[in-house]
Protein backbone atom coordinates (compact mmCIF):
# COMPACT_ATOMS: atom_id res chain seq x y z
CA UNK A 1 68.16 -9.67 -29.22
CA UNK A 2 66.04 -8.42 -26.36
CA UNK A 3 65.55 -10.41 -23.13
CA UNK A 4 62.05 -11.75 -22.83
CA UNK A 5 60.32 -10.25 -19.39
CA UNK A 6 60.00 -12.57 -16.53
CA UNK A 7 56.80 -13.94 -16.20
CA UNK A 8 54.50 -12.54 -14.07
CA UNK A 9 53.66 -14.60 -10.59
CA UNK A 10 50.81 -15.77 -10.44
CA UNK A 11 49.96 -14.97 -6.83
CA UNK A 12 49.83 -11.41 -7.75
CA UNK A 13 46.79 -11.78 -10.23
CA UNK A 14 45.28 -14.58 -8.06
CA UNK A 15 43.98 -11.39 -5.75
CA UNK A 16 42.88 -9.02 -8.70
CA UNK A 17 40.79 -12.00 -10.14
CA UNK A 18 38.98 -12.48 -6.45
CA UNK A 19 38.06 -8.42 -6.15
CA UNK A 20 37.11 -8.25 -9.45
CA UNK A 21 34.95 -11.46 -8.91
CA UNK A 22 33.56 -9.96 -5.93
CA UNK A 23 33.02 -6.77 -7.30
CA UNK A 24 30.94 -8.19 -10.22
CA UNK A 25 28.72 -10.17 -7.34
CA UNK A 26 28.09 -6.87 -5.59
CA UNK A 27 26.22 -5.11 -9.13
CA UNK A 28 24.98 -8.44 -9.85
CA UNK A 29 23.22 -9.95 -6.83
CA UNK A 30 20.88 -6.11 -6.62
CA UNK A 31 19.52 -6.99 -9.95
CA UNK A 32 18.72 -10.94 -9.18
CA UNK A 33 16.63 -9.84 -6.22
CA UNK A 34 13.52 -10.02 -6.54
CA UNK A 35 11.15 -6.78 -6.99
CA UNK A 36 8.72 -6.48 -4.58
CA UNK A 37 4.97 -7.55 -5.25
CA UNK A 38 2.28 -4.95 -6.14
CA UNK A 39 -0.52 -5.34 -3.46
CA UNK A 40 -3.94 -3.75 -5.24
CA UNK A 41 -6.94 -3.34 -2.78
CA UNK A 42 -10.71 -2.44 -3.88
CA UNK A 43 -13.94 -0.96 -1.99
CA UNK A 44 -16.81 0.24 -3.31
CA UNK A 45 -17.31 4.12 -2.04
CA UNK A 46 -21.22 4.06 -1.02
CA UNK A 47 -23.42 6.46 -2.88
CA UNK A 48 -23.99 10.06 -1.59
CA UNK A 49 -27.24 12.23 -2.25
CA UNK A 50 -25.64 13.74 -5.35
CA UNK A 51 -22.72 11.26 -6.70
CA UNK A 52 -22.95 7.16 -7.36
CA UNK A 53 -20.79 4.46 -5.89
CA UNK A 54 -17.30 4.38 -7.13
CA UNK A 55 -14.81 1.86 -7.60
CA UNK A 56 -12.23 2.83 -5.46
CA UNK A 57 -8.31 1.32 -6.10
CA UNK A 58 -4.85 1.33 -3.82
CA UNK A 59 -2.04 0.26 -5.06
CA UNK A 60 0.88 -0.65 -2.70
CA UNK A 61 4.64 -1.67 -3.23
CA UNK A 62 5.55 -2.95 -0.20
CA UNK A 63 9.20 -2.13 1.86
CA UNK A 64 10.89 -0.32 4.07
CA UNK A 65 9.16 2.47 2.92
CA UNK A 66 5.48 1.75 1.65
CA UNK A 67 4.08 3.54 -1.23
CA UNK A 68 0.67 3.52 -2.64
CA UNK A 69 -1.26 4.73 -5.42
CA UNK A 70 -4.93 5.36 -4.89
CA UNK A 71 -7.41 6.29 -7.76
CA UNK A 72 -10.53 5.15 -9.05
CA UNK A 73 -11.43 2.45 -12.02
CA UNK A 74 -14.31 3.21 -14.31
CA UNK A 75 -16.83 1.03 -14.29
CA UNK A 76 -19.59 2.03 -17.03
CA UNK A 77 -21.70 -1.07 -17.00
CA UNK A 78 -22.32 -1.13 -13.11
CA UNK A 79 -22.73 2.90 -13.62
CA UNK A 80 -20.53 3.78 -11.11
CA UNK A 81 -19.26 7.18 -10.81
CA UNK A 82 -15.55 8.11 -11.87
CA UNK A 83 -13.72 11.27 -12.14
CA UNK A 84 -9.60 11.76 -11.77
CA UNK A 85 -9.29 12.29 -8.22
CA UNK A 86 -5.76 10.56 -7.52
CA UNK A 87 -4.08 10.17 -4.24
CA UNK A 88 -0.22 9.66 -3.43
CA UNK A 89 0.71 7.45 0.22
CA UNK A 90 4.25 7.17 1.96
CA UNK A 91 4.19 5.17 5.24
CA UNK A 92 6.58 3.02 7.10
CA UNK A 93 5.24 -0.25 9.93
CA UNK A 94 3.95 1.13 12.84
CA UNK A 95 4.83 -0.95 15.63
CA UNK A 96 0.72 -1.53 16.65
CA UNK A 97 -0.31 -2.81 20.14
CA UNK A 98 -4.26 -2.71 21.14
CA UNK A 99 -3.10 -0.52 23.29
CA UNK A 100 -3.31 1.70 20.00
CA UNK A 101 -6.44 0.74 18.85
CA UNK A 102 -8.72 3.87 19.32
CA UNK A 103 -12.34 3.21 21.88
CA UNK A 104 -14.52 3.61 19.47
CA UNK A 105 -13.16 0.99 16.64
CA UNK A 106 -14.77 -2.56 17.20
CA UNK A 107 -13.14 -4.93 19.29
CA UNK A 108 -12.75 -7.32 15.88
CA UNK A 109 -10.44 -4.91 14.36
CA UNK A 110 -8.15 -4.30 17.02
CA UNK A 111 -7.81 -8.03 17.49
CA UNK A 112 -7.58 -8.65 14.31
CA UNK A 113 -4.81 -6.37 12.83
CA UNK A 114 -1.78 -7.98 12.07
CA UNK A 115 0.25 -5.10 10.26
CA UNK A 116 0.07 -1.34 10.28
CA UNK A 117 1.51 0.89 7.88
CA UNK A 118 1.61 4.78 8.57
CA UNK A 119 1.73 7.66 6.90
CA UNK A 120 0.47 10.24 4.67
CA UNK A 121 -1.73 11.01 1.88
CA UNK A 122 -1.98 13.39 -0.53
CA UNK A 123 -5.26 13.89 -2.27
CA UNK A 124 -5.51 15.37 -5.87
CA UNK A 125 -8.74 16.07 -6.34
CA UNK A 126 -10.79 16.12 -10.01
CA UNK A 127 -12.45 19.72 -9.17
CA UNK A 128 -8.97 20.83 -8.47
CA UNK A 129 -6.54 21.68 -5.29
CA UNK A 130 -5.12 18.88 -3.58
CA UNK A 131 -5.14 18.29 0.23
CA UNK A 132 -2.78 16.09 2.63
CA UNK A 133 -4.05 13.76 5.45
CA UNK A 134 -2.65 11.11 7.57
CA UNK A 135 -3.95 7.48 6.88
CA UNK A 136 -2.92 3.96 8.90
CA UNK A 137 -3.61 0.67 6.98
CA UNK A 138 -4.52 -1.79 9.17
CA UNK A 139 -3.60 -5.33 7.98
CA UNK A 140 -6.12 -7.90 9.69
CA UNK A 141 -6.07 -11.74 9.65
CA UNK A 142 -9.72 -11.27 7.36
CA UNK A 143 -11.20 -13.63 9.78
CA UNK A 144 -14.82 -12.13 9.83
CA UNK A 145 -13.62 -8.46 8.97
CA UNK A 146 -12.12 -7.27 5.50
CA UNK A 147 -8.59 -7.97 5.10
CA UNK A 148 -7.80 -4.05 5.19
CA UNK A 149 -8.96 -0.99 6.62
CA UNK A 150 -7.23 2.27 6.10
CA UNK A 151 -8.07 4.94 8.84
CA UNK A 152 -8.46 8.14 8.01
CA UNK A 153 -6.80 9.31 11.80
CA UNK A 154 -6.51 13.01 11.26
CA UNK A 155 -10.22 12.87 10.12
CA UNK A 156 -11.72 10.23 12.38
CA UNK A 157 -13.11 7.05 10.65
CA UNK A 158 -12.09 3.71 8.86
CA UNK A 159 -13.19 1.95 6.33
CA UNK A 160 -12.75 -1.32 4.57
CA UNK A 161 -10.85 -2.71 1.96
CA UNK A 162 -10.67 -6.04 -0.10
CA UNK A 163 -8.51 -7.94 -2.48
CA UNK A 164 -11.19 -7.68 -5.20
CA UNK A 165 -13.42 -5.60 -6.52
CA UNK A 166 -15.55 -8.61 -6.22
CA UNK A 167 -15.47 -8.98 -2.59
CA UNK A 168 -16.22 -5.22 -1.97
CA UNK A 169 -19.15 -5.51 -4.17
CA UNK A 170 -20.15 -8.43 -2.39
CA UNK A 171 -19.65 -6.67 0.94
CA UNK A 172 -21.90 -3.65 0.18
CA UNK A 173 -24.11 -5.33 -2.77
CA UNK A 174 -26.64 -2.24 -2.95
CA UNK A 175 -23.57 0.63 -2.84
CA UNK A 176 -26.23 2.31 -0.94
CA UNK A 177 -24.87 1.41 2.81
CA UNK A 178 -22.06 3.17 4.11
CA UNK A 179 -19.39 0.66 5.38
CA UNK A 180 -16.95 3.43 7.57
CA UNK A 181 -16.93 3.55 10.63
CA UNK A 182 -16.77 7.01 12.53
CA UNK A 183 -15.88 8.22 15.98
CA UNK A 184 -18.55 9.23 18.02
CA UNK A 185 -19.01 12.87 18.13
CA UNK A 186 -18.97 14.32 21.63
């Protein structure tokens, strides 16, 4: 009859068990995190002499690496304008002094920025081609100012955004008044 095989110590499994235990912690504890939260931000593009307001979205998951969505929402009963310009923004935190804060923006903006996130853009426009332009969203405490801007640096101007479409409406009620501001031409 054949010998039955010693059995096995168990100090030699008691080490398999903890890497495999460990192992199944490392895949695990990536999927319990959890995902980052979508930040949406509104404004209300002012009318031009040939095109109505528009209802202007970003769209922003927040990280090391920031990316944003921008397009616009139609809005048929307020008869604002829409068309399928879409816009694509990678940025990272800009470590922002006032140092940074260009002469021309008002002093409540520099003060009041908390965050800034920069980066590029690229624009997709409805009539076709596409075009690429460097942005900074400026993060502010809200305290008398809108809670965002996003500055248009390679252009020259900023302009503000809110948490609701509500709030931009409110902030520009006519659609009429433009709301950037723009550096001073010399």
């Amino acid at each position: 009859m054949p010998r039955s095989a010693p059995p096995r110590p168990v100090r030699r499994t008691a080490p398999s068990v903890v890497i495999a235990l460990i192992g199944l912690l490392v895949l695990v504890t990536p999927m319990a995190a959890a995902p980052p939260h979508l930040e949406t931000w509104h404004r209300l593009n002012p009318a031009t002499e040939d095109v109505a307001p528009e209802h202007e979205r970003l769209q922003c998951l927040p990280g090391v690496q920031w990316v944003c969505r921008y397009d616009k929402v139609m809005e048929p009963e307020l008869e604002l304008n829409w068309d399928r310009t879409i816009g694509m923004f990678h940025g990272r935190d800009f470590p922002f002094t006032q140092d940074d804060c260009p002469e021309w923006f008002p002093t409540e903006i520099c003060e009041g920025t908390e965050q800034v996130i920069a980066g590029t853009i690229t624009y997709v426009v409805d009539e076709g081609g596409a075009f690429k332009t460097g942005h900074a969203l400026l993060f502010t405490d809200g305290v008398g100012i809108a809670p965002l801007y996003v500055y248009w640096f390679d252009s020259g101007f900023v302009c503000p955004w809110y948490e609701s479409f509500e709030d931009a409406l409110a902030a520009n009620p006519t659609g009429t008044e433009s709301d950037c501001i723009f550096e001073p031409e010399e």
